[in-house]
Protein backbone atom coordinates (compact mmCIF):
# COMPACT_ATOMS: atom_id res chain seq x y z
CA UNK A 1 5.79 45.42 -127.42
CA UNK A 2 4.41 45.54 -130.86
CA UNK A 3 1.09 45.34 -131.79
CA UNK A 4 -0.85 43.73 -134.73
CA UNK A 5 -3.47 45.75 -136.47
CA UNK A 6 -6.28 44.99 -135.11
CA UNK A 7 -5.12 45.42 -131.55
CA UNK A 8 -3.84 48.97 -132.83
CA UNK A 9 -7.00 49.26 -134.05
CA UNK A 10 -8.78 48.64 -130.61
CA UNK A 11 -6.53 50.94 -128.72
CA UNK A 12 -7.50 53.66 -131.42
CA UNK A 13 -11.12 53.23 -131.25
CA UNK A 14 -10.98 52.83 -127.51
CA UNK A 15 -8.86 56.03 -127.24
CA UNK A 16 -11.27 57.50 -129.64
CA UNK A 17 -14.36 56.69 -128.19
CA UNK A 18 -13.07 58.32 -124.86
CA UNK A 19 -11.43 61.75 -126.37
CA UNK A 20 -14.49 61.88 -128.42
CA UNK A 21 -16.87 62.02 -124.77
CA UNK A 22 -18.68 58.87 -126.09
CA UNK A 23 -19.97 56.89 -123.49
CA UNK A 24 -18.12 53.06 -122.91
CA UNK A 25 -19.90 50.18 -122.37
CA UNK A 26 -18.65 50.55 -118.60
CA UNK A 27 -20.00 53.62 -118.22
CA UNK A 28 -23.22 52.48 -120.21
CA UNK A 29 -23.64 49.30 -117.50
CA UNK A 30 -22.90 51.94 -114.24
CA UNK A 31 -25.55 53.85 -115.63
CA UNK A 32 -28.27 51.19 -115.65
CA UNK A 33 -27.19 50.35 -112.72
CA UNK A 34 -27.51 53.40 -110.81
CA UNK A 35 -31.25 53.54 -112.57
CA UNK A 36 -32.56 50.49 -111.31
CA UNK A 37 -30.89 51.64 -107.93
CA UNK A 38 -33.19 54.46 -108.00
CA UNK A 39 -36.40 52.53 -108.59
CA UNK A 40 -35.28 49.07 -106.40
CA UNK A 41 -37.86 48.33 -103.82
CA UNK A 42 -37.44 44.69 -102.03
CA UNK A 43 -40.29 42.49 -101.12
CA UNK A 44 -38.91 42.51 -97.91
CA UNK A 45 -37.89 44.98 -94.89
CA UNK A 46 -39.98 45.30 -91.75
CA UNK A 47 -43.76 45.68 -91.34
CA UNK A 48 -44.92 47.65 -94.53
CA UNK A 49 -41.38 49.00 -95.50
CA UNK A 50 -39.27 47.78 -97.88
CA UNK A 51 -35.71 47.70 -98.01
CA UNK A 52 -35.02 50.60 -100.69
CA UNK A 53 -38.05 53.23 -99.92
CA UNK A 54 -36.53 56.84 -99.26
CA UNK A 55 -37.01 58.57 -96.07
CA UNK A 56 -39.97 60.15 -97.21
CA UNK A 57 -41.70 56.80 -98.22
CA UNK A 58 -40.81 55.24 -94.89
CA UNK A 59 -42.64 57.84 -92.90
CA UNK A 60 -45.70 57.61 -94.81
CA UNK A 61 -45.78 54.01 -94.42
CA UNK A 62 -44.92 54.39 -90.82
CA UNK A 63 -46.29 58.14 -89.76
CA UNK A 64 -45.25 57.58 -85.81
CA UNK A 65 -42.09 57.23 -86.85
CA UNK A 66 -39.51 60.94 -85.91
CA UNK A 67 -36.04 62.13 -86.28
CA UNK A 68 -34.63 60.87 -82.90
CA UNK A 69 -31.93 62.98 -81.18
CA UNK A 70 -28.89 61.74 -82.81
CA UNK A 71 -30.06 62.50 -86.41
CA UNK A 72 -31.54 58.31 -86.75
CA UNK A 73 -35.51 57.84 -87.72
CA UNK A 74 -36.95 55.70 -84.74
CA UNK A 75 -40.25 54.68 -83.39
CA UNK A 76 -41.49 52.99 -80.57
CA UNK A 77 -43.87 50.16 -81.24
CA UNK A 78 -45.27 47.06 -79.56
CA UNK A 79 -43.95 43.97 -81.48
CA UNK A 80 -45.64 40.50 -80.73
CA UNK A 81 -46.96 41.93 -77.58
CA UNK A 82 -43.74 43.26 -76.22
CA UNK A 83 -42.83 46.81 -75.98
CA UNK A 84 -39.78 47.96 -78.61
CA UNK A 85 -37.78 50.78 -79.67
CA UNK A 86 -37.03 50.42 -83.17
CA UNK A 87 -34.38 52.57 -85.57
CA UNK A 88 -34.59 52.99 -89.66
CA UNK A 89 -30.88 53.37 -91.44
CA UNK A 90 -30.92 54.47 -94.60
CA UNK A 91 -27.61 54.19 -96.93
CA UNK A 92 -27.73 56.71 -100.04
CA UNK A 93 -31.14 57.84 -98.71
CA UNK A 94 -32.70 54.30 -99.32
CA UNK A 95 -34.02 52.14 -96.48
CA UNK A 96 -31.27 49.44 -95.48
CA UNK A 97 -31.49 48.21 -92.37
CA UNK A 98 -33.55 48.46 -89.09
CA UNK A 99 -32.88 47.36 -85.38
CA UNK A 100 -35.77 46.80 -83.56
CA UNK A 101 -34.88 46.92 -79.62
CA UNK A 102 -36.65 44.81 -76.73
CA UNK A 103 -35.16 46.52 -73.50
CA UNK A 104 -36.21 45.26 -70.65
CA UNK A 105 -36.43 41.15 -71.36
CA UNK A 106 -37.56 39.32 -67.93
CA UNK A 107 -36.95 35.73 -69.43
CA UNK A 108 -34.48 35.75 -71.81
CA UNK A 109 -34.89 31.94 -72.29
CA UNK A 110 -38.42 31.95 -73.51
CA UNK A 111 -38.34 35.36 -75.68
CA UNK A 112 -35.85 33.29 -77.28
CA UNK A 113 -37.97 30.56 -77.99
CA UNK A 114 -41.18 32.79 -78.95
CA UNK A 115 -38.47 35.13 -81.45
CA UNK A 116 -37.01 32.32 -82.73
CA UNK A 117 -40.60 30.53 -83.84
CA UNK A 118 -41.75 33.58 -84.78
CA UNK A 119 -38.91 34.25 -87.37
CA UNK A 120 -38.41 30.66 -88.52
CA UNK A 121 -42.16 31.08 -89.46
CA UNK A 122 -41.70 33.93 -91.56
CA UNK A 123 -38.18 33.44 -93.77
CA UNK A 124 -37.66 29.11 -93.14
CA UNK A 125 -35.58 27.96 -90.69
CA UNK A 126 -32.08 29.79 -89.01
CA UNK A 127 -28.88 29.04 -90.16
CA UNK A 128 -26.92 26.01 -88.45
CA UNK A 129 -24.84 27.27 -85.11
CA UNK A 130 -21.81 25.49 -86.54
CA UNK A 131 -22.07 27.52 -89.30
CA UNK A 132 -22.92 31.08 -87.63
CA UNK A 133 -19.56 30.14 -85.13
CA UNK A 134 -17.69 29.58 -88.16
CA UNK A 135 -18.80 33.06 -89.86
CA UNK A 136 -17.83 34.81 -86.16
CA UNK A 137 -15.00 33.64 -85.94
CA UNK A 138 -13.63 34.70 -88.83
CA UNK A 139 -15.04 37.81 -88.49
CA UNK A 140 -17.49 37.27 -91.77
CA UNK A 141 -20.53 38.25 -89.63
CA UNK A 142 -20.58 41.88 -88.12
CA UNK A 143 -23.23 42.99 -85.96
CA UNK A 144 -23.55 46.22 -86.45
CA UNK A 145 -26.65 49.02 -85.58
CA UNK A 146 -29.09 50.53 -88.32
CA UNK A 147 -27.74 53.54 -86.55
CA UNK A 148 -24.60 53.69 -87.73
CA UNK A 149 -25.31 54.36 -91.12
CA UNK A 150 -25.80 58.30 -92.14
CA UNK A 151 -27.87 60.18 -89.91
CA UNK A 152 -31.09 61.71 -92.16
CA UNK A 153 -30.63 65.18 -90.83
CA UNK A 154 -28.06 66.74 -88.58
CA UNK A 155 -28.44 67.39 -85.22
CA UNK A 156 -26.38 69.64 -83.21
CA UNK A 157 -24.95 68.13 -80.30
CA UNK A 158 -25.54 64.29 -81.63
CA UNK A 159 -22.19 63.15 -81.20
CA UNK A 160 -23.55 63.15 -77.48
CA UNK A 161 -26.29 62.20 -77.10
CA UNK A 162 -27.14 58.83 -75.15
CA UNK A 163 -29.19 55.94 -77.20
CA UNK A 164 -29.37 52.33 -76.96
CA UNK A 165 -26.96 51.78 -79.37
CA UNK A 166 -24.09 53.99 -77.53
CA UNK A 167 -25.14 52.23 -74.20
CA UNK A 168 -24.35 48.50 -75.65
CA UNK A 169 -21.70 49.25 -77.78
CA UNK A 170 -19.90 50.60 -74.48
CA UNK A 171 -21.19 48.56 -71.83
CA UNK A 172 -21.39 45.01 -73.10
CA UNK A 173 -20.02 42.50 -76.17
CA UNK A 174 -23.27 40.82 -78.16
CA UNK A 175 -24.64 37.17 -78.15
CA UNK A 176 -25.47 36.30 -81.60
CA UNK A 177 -28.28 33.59 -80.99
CA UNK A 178 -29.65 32.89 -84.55
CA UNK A 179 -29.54 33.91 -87.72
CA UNK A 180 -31.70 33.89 -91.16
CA UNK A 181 -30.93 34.59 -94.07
CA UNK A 182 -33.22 34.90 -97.59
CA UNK A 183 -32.17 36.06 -101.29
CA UNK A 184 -33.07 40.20 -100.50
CA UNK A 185 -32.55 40.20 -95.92
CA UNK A 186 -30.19 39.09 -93.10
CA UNK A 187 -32.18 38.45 -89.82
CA UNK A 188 -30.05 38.50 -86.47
CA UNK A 189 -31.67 37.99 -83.15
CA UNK A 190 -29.08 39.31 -81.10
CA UNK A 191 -28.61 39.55 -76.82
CA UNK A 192 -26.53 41.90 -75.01
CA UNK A 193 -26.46 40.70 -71.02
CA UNK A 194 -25.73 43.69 -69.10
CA UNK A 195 -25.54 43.55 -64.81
CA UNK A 196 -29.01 44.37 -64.63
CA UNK A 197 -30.69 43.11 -67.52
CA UNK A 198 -31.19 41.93 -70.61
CA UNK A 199 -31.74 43.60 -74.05
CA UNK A 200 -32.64 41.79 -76.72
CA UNK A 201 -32.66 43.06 -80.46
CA UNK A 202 -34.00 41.64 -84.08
CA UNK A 203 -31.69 43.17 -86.65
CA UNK A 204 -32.80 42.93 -89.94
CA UNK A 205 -30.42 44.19 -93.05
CA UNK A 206 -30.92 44.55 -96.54
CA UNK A 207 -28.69 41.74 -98.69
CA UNK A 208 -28.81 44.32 -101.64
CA UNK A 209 -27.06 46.68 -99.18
CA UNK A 210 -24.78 44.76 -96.99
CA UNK A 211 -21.61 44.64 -98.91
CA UNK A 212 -21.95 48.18 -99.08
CA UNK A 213 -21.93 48.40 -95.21
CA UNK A 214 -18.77 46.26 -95.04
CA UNK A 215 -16.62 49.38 -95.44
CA UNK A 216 -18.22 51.79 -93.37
CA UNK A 217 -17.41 52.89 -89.85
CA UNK A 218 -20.49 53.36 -87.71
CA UNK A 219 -20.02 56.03 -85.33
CA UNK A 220 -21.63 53.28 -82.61
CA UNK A 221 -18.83 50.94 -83.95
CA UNK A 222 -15.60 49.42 -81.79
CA UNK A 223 -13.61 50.43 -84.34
CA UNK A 224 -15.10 54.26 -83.43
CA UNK A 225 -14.50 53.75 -80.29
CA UNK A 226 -10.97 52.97 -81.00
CA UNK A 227 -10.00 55.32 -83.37
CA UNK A 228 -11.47 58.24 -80.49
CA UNK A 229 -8.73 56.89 -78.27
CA UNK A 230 -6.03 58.05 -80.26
CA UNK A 231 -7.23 61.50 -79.22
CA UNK A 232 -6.95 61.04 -75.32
């Protein structure tokens, strides 16, 4: 293939600018990037946290907040009256998504209806159930725990230890009842029906984050599960 002058020209200079250690305009763009990655804090998250504080920010704003035993920041709280067990995931060390548990629901019926008003109040109103069906059944719509992303610190010994998230993920498959969605979170209010009762969960994610999450394999995941039976 021959090449006119000033495409020889642009090979040159682009072959130049690289031997030369120069930094490319792609390189240039990745590293304003990565710098407003560093300094990104969302609007949203949950209570006074927002999606993109560090560890360290997180348990100032929320000082009750401890390393749990499987390496995940948790808390237990009391949310609209109703006691909850809440975990903080962090992706890259930056707050990305939280779960917060309700695990003992009586009437699952009307904590749907109070949930529901109380999140169409604050981000509009859910996303159509047409739509959410459609998303689930094409498998565009994980639900996925806060706790699968990166422990903050190692534990020894996590790998068994017993939480929420490794009960349902064994026990029983998810009811996605609504979703919300706004320009920086995605809101699930999720139900897991087990023999005895039922656990309820709001699961809020950062947007900035989620694609990021799409490739990861939680160690609470199916998929987790699955690849662990290879070894049996």
């Amino acid at each position: 293939m021959k090449l006119g002058a000033l495409g020889l020209l642009a090979v040159l200079g682009v072959s130049a600018g690289c031997a030369s250690g120069k930094p490319t305009a792609l390189d240039r763009r990745q590293a304003v990037r990565d710098a407003q990655d560093k300094t990104y804090r969302s609007t949203e998250g949950f209570q006074t946290v927002r999606w993109g504080m560090t560890p360290d920010e997180v348990r100032a704003e929320l000082p009750e907040a401890a390393v749990g035993p499987d390496g995940t920041l948790r808390m237990k709280a009391t949310i609209a009256e109703v006691p909850a067990e809440v975990s903080l995931g962090f992706l890259d060390n930056r707050l990305a998504a939280v779960d917060v548990f309700f695990p003992d629901v009586a009437d699952p019926r009307t904590f749907h209806s109070l949930m529901r008003d109380l999140l169409t109040r604050k981000y509009g109103e859910p996303k159509a159930p047409i739509e959410v069906a459609r998303a689930l059944k094409w498998e565009k719509l994980p639900i996925r725990f806060a706790a699968d992303l990166a422990p903050i610190e190692n534990v020894e010994a996590s790998a068994t230890v017993q939480t929420t998230e490794s009960m349902l993920s064994s026990q029983s498959r998810p009811k996605l009842l609504n979703r919300w969605t706004t320009l920086e979170s995605h809101v699930n209010l999720t139900q897991w029906s087990l023999l005895s009762r039922s656990i309820m969960a709001i699961q809020y994610e950062s947007a900035k984050y989620a694609p990021r999450r799409a490739d990861l394999i939680g160690r609470y995941s199916t998929k987790a599960r699955q690849d662990l039976v290879k070894d049996l």
